[in-house]
PDB file of N, CA and C in Angstrom:
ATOM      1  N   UNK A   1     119.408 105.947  95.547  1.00  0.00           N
ATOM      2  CA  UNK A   1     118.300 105.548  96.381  1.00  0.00           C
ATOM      3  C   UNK A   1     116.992 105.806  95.623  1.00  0.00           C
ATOM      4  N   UNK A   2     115.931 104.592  95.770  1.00  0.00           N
ATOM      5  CA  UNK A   2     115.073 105.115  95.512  1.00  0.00           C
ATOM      6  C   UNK A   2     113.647 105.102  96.096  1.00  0.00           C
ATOM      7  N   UNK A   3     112.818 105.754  95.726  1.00  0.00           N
ATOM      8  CA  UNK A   3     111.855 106.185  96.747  1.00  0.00           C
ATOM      9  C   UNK A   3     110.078 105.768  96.222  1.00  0.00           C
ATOM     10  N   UNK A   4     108.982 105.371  96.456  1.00  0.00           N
ATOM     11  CA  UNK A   4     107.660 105.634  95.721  1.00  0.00           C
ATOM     12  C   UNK A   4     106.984 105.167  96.941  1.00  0.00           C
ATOM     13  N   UNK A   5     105.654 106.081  96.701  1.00  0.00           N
ATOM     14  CA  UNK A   5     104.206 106.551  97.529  1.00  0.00           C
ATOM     15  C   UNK A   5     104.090 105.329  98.367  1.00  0.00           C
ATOM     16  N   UNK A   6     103.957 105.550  99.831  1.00  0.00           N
ATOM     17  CA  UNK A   6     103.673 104.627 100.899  1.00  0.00           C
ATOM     18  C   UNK A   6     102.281 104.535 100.790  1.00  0.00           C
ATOM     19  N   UNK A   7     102.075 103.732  99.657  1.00  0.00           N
ATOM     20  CA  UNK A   7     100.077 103.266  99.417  1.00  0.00           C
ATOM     21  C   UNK A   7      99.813 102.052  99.788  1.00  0.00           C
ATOM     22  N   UNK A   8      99.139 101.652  99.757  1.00  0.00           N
ATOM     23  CA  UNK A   8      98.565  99.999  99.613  1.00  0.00           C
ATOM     24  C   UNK A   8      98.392  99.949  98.370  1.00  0.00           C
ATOM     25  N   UNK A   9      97.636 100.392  97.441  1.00  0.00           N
ATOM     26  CA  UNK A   9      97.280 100.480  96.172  1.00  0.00           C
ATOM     27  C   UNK A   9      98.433 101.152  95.615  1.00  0.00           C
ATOM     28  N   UNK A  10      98.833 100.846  94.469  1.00  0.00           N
ATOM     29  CA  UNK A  10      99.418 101.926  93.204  1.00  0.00           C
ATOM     30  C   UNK A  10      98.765 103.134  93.078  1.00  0.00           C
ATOM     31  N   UNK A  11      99.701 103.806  92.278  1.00  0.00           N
ATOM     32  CA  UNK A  11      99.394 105.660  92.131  1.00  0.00           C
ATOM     33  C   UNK A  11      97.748 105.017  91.154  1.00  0.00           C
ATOM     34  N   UNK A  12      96.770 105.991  91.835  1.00  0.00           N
ATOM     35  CA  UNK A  12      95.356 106.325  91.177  1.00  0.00           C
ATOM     36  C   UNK A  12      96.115 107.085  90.095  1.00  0.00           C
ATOM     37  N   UNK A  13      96.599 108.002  90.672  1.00  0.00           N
ATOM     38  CA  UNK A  13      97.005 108.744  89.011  1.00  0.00           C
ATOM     39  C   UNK A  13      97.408 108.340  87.972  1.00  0.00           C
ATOM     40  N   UNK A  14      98.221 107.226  88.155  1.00  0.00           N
ATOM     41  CA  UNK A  14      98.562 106.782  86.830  1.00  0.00           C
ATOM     42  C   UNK A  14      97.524 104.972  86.383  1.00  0.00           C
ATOM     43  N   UNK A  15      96.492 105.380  86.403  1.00  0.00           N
ATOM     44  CA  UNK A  15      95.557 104.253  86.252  1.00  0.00           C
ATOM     45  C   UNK A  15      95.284 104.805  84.904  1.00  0.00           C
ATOM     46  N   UNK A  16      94.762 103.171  84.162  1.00  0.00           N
ATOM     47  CA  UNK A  16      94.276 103.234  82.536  1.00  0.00           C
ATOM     48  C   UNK A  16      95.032 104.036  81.666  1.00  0.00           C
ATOM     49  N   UNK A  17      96.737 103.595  82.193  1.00  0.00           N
ATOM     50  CA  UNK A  17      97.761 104.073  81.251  1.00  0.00           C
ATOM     51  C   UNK A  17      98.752 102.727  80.869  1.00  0.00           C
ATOM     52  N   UNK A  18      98.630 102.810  79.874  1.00  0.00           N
ATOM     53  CA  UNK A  18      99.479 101.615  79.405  1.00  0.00           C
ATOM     54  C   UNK A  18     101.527 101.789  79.626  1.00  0.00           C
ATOM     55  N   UNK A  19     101.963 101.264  79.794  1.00  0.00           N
ATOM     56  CA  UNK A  19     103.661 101.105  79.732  1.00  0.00           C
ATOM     57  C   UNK A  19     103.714 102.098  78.808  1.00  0.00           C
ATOM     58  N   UNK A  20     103.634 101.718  77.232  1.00  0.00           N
ATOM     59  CA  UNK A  20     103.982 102.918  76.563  1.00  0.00           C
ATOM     60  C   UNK A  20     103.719 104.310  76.807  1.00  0.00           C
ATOM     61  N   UNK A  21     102.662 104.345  76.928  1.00  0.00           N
ATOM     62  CA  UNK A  21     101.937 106.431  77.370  1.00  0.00           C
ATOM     63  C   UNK A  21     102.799 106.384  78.695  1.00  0.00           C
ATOM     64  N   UNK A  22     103.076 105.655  79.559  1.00  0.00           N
ATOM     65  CA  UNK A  22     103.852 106.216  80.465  1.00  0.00           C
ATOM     66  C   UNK A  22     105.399 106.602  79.990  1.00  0.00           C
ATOM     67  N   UNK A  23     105.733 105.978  79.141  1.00  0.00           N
ATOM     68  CA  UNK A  23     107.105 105.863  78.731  1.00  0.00           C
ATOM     69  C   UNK A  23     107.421 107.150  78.161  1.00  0.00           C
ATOM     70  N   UNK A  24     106.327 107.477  77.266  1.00  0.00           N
ATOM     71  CA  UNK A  24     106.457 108.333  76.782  1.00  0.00           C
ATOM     72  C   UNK A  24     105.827 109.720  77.096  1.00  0.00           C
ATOM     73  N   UNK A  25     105.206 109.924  78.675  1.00  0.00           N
ATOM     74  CA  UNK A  25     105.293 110.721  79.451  1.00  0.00           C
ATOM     75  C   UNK A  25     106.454 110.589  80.253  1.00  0.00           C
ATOM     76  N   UNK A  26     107.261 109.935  80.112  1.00  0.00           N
ATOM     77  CA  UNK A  26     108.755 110.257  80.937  1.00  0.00           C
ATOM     78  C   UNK A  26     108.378 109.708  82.333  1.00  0.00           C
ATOM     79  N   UNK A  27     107.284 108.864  82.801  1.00  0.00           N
ATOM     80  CA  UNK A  27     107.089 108.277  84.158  1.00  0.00           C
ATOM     81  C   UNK A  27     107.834 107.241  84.402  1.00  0.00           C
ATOM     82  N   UNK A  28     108.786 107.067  85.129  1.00  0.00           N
ATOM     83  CA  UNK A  28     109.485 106.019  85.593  1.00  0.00           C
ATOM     84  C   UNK A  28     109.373 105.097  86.571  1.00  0.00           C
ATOM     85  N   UNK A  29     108.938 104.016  86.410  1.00  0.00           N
ATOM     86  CA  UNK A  29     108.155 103.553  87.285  1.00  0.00           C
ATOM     87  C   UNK A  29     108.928 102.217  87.973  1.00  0.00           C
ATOM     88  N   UNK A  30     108.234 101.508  89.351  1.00  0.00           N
ATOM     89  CA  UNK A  30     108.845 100.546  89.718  1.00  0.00           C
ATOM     90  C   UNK A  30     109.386  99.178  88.725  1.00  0.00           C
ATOM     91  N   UNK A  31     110.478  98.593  89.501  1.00  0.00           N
ATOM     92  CA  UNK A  31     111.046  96.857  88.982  1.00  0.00           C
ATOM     93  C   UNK A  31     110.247  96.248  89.850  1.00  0.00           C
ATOM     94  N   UNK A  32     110.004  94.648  88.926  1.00  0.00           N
ATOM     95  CA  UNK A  32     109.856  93.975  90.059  1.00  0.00           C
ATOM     96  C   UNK A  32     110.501  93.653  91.513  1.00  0.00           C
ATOM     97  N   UNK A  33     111.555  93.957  91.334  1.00  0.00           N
ATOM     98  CA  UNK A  33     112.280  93.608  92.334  1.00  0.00           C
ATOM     99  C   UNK A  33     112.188  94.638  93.913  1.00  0.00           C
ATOM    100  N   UNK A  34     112.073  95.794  93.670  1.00  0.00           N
ATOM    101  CA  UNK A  34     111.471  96.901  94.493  1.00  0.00           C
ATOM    102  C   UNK A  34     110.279  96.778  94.634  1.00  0.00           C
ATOM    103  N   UNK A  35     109.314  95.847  93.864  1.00  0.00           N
ATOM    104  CA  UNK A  35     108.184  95.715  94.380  1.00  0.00           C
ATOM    105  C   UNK A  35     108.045  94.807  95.415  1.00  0.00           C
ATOM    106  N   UNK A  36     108.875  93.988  94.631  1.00  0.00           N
ATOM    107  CA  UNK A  36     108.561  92.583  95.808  1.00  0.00           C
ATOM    108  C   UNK A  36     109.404  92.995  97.487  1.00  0.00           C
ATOM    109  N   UNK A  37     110.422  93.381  97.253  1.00  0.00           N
ATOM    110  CA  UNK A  37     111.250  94.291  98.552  1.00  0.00           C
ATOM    111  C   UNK A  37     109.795  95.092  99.082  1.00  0.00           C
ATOM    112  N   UNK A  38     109.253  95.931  98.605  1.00  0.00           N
ATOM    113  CA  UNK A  38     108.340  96.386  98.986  1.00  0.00           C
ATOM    114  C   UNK A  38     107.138  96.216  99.585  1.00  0.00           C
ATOM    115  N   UNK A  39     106.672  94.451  99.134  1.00  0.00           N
ATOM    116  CA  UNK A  39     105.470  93.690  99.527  1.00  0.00           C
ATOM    117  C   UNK A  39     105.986  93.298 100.899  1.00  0.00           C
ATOM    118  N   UNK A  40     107.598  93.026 101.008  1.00  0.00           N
ATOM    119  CA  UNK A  40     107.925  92.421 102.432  1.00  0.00           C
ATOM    120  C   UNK A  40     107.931  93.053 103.316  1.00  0.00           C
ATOM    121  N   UNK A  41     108.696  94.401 103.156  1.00  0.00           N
ATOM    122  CA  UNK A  41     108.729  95.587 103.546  1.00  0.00           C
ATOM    123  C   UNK A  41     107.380  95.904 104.672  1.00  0.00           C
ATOM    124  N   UNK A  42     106.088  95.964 103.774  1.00  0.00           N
ATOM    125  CA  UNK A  42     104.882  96.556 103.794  1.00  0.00           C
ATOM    126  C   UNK A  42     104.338  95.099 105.152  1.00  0.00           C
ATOM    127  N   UNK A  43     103.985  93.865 104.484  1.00  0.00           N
ATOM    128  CA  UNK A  43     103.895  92.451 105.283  1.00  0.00           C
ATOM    129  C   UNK A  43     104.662  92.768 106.733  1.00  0.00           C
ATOM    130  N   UNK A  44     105.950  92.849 106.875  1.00  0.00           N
ATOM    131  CA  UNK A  44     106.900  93.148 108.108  1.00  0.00           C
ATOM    132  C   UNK A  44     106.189  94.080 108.941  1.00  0.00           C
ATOM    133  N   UNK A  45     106.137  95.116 108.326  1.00  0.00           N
ATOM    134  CA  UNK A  45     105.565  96.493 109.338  1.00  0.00           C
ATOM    135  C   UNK A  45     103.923  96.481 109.614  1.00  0.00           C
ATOM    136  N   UNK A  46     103.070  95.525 108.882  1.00  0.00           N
ATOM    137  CA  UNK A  46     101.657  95.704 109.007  1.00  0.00           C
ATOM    138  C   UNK A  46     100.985  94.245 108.905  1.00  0.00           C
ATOM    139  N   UNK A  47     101.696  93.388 108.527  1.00  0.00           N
ATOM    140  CA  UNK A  47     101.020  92.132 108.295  1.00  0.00           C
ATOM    141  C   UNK A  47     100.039  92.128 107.294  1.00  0.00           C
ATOM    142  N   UNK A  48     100.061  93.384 106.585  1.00  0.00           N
ATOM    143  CA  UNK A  48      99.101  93.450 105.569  1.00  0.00           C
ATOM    144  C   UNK A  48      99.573  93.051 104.047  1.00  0.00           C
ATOM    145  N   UNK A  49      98.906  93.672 103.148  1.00  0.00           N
ATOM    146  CA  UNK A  49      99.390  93.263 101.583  1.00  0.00           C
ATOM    147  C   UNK A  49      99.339  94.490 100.965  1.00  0.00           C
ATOM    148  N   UNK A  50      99.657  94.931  99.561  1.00  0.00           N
ATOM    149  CA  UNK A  50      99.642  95.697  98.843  1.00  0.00           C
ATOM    150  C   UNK A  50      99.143  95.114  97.759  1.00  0.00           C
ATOM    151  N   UNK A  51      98.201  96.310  97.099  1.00  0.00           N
ATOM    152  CA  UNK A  51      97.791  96.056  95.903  1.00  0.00           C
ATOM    153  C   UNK A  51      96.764  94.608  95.797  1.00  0.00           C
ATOM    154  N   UNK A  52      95.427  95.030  96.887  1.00  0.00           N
ATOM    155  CA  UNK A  52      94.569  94.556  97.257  1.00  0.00           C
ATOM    156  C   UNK A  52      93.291  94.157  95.935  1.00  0.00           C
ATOM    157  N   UNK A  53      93.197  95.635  95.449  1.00  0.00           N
ATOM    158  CA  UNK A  53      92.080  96.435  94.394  1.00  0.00           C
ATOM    159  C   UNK A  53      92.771  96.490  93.042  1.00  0.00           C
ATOM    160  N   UNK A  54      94.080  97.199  93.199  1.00  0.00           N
ATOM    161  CA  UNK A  54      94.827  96.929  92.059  1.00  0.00           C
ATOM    162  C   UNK A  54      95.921  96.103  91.431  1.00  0.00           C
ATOM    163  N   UNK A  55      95.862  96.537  90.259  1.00  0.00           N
ATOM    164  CA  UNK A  55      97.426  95.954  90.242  1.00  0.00           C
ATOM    165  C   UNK A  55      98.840  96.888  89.717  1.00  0.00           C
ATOM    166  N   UNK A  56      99.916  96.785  90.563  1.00  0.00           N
ATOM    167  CA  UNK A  56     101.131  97.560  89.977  1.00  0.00           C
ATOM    168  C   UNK A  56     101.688  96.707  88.820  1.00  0.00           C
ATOM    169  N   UNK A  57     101.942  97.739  87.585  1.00  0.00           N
ATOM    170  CA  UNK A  57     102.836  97.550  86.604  1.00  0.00           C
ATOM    171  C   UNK A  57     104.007  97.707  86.788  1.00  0.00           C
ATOM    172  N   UNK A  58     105.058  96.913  86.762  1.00  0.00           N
ATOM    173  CA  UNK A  58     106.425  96.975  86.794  1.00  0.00           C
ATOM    174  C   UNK A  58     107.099  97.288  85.356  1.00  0.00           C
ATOM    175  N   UNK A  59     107.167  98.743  85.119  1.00  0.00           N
ATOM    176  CA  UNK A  59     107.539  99.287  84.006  1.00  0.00           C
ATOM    177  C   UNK A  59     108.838  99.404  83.932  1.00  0.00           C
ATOM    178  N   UNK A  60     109.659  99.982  85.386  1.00  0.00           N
ATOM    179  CA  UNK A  60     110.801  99.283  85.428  1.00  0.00           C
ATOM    180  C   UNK A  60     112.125  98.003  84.924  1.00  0.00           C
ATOM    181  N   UNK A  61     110.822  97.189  84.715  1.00  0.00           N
ATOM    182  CA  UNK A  61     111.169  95.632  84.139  1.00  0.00           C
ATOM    183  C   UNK A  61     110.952  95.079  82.973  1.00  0.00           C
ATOM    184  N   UNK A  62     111.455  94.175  82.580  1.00  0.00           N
ATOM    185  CA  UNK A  62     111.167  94.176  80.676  1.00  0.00           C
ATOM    186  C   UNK A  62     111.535  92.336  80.626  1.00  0.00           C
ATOM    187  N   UNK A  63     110.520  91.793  80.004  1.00  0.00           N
ATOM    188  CA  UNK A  63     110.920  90.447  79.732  1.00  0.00           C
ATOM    189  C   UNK A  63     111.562  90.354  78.250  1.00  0.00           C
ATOM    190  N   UNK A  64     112.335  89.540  78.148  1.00  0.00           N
ATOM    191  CA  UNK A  64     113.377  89.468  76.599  1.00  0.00           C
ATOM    192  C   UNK A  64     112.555  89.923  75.436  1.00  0.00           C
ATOM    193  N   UNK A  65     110.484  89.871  75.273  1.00  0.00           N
ATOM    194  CA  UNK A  65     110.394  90.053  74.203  1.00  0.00           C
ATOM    195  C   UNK A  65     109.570  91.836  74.912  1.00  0.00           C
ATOM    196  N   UNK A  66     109.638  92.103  75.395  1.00  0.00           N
ATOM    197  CA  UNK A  66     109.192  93.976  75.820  1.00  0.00           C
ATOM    198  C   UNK A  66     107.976  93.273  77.077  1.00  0.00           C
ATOM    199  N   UNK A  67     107.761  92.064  77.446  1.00  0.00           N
ATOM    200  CA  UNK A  67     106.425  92.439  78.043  1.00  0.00           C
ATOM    201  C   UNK A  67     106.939  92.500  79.477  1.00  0.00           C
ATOM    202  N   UNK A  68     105.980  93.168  80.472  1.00  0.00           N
ATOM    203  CA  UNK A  68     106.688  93.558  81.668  1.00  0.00           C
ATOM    204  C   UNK A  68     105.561  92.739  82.790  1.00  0.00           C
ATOM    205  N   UNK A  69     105.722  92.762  84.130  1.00  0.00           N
ATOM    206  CA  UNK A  69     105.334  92.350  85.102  1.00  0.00           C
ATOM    207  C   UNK A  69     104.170  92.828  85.529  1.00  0.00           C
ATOM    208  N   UNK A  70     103.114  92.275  85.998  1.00  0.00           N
ATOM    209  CA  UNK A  70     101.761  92.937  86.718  1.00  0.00           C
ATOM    210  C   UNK A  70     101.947  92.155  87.941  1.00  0.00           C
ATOM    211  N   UNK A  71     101.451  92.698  89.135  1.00  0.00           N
ATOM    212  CA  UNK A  71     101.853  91.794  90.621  1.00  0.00           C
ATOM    213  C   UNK A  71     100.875  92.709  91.312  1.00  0.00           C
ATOM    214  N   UNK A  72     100.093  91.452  92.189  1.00  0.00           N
ATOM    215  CA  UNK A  72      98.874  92.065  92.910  1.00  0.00           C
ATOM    216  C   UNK A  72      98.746  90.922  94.174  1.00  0.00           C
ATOM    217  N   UNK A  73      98.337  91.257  95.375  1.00  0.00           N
ATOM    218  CA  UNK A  73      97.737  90.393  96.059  1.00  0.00           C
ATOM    219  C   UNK A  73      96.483  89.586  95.817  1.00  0.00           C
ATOM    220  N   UNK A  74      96.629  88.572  95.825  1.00  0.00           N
ATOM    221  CA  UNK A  74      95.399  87.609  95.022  1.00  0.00           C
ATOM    222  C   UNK A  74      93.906  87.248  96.354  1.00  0.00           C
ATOM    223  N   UNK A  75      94.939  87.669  97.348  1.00  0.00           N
ATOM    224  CA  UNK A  75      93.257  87.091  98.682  1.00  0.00           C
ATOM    225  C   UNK A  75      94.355  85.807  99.582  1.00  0.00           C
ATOM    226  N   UNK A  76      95.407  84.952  98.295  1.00  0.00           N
ATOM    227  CA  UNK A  76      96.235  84.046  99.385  1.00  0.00           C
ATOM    228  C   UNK A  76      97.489  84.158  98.778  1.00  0.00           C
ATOM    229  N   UNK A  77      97.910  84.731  97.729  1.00  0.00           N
ATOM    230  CA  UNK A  77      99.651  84.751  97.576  1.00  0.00           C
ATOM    231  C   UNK A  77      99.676  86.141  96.685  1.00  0.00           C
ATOM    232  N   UNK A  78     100.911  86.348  96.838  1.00  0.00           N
ATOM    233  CA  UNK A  78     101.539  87.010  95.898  1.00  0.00           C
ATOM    234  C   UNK A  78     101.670  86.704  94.340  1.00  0.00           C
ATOM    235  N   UNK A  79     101.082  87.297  93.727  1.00  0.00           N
ATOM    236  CA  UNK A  79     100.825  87.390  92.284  1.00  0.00           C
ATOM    237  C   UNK A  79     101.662  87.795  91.040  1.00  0.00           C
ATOM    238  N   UNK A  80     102.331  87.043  90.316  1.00  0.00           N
ATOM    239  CA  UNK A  80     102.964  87.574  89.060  1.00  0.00           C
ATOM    240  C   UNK A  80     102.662  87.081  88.020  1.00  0.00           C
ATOM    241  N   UNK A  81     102.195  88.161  86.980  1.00  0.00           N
ATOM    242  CA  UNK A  81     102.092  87.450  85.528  1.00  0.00           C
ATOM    243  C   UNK A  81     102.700  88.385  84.543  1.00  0.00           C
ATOM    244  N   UNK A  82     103.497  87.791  83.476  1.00  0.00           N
ATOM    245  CA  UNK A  82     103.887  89.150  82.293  1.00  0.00           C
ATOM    246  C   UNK A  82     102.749  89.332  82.040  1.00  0.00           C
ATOM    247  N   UNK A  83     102.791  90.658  81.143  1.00  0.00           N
ATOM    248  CA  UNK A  83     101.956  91.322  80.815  1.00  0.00           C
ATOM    249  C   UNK A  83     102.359  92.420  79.454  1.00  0.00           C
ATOM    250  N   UNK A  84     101.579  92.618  78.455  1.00  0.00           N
ATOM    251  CA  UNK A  84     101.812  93.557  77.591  1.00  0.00           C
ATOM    252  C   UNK A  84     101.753  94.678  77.997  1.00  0.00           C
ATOM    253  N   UNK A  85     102.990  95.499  77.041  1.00  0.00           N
ATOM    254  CA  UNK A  85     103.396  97.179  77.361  1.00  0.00           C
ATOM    255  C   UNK A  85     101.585  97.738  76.949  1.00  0.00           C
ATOM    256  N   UNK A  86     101.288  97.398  75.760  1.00  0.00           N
ATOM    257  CA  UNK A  86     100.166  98.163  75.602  1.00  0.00           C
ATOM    258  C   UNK A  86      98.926  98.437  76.081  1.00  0.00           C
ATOM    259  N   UNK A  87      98.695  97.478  77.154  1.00  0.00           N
ATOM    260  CA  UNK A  87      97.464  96.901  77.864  1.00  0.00           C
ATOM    261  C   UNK A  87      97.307  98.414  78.782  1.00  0.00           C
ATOM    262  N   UNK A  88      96.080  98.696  78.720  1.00  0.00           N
ATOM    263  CA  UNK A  88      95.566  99.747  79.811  1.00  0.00           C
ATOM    264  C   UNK A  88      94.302  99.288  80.242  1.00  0.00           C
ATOM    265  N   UNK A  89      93.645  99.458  81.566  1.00  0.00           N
ATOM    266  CA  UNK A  89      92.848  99.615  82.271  1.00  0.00           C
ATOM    267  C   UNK A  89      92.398  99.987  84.146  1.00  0.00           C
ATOM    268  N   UNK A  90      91.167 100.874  83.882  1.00  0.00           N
ATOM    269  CA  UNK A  90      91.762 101.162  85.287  1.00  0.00           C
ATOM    270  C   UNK A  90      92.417 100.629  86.407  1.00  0.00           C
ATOM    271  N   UNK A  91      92.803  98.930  86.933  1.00  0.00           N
ATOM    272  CA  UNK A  91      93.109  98.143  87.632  1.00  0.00           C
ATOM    273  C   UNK A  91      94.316  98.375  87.545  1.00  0.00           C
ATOM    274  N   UNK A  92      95.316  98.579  86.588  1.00  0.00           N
ATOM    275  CA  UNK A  92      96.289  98.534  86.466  1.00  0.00           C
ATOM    276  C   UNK A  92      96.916 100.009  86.471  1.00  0.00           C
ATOM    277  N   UNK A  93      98.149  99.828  87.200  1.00  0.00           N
ATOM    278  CA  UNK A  93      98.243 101.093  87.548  1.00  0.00           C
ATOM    279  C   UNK A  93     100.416 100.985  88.145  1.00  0.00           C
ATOM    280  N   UNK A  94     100.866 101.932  87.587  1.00  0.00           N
ATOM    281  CA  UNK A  94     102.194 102.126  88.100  1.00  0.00           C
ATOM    282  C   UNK A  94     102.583 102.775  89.483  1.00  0.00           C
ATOM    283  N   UNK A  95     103.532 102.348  90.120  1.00  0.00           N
ATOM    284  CA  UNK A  95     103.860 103.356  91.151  1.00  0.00           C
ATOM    285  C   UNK A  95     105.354 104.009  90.540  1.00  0.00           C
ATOM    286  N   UNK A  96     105.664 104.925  90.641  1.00  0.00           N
ATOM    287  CA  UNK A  96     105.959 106.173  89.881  1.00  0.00           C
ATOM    288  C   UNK A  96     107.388 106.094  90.921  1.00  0.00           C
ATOM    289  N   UNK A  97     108.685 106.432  90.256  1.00  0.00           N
ATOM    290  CA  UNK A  97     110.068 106.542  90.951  1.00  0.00           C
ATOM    291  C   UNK A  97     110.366 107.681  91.442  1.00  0.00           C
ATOM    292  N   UNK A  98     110.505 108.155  92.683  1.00  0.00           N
ATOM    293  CA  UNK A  98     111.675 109.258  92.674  1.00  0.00           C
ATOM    294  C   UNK A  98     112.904 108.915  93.182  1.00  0.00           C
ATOM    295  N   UNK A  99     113.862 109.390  92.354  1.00  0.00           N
ATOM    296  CA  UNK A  99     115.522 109.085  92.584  1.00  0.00           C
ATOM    297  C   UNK A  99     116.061 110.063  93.017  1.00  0.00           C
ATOM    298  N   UNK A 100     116.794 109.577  94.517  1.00  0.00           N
ATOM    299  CA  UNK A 100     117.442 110.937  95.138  1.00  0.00           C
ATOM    300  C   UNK A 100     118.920 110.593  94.702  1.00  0.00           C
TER     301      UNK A 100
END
């Protein structure tokens, strides 16, 4: 099972950290696929959106050549674009795994 922070936004804490520095702080972070479970999830119970201000990195996830997922609410849809491991800035931001 797994578990991460009932926010609207992604972890503040892990803002203006790129995939790698997380990787290699041992942060394990969401798939797309738990995100998007998560956007419905969130939509179902509130009619609202996630990741309004920011955007979650799906570090979890890996496209064939290393680059991974960024997904944000845009104002009218749900948002996906790859994205490079190395890219940091504050907008971007992971939500962080715990595995029971």
């Amino acid at each position: 099972m797994a578990w991460f922070r009932d926010r609207v936004e992604a972890d503040e804490e892990l803002s203006d950290l790129s995939a790698i520095e997380l990787e290699k702080r041992k942060v394990f972070g969401i798939t797309l696929l738990e995100r998007e479970v998560m956007e419905y999830d969130y939509f179902n119970r509130t009619n609202g959106h996630l990741d309004i201000d920011s955007m979650t990195i799906c570090t979890g996830s890996r496209y064939l050549c290393g680059d991974l997922p960024r997904v944000r609410w845009d104002g009218k849809k749900f948002f996906i674009h790859w994205f490079f491991t190395d890219r940091e800035s504050p907008i971007l931001r992971s939500r962080q795994l715990f595995a029971f």
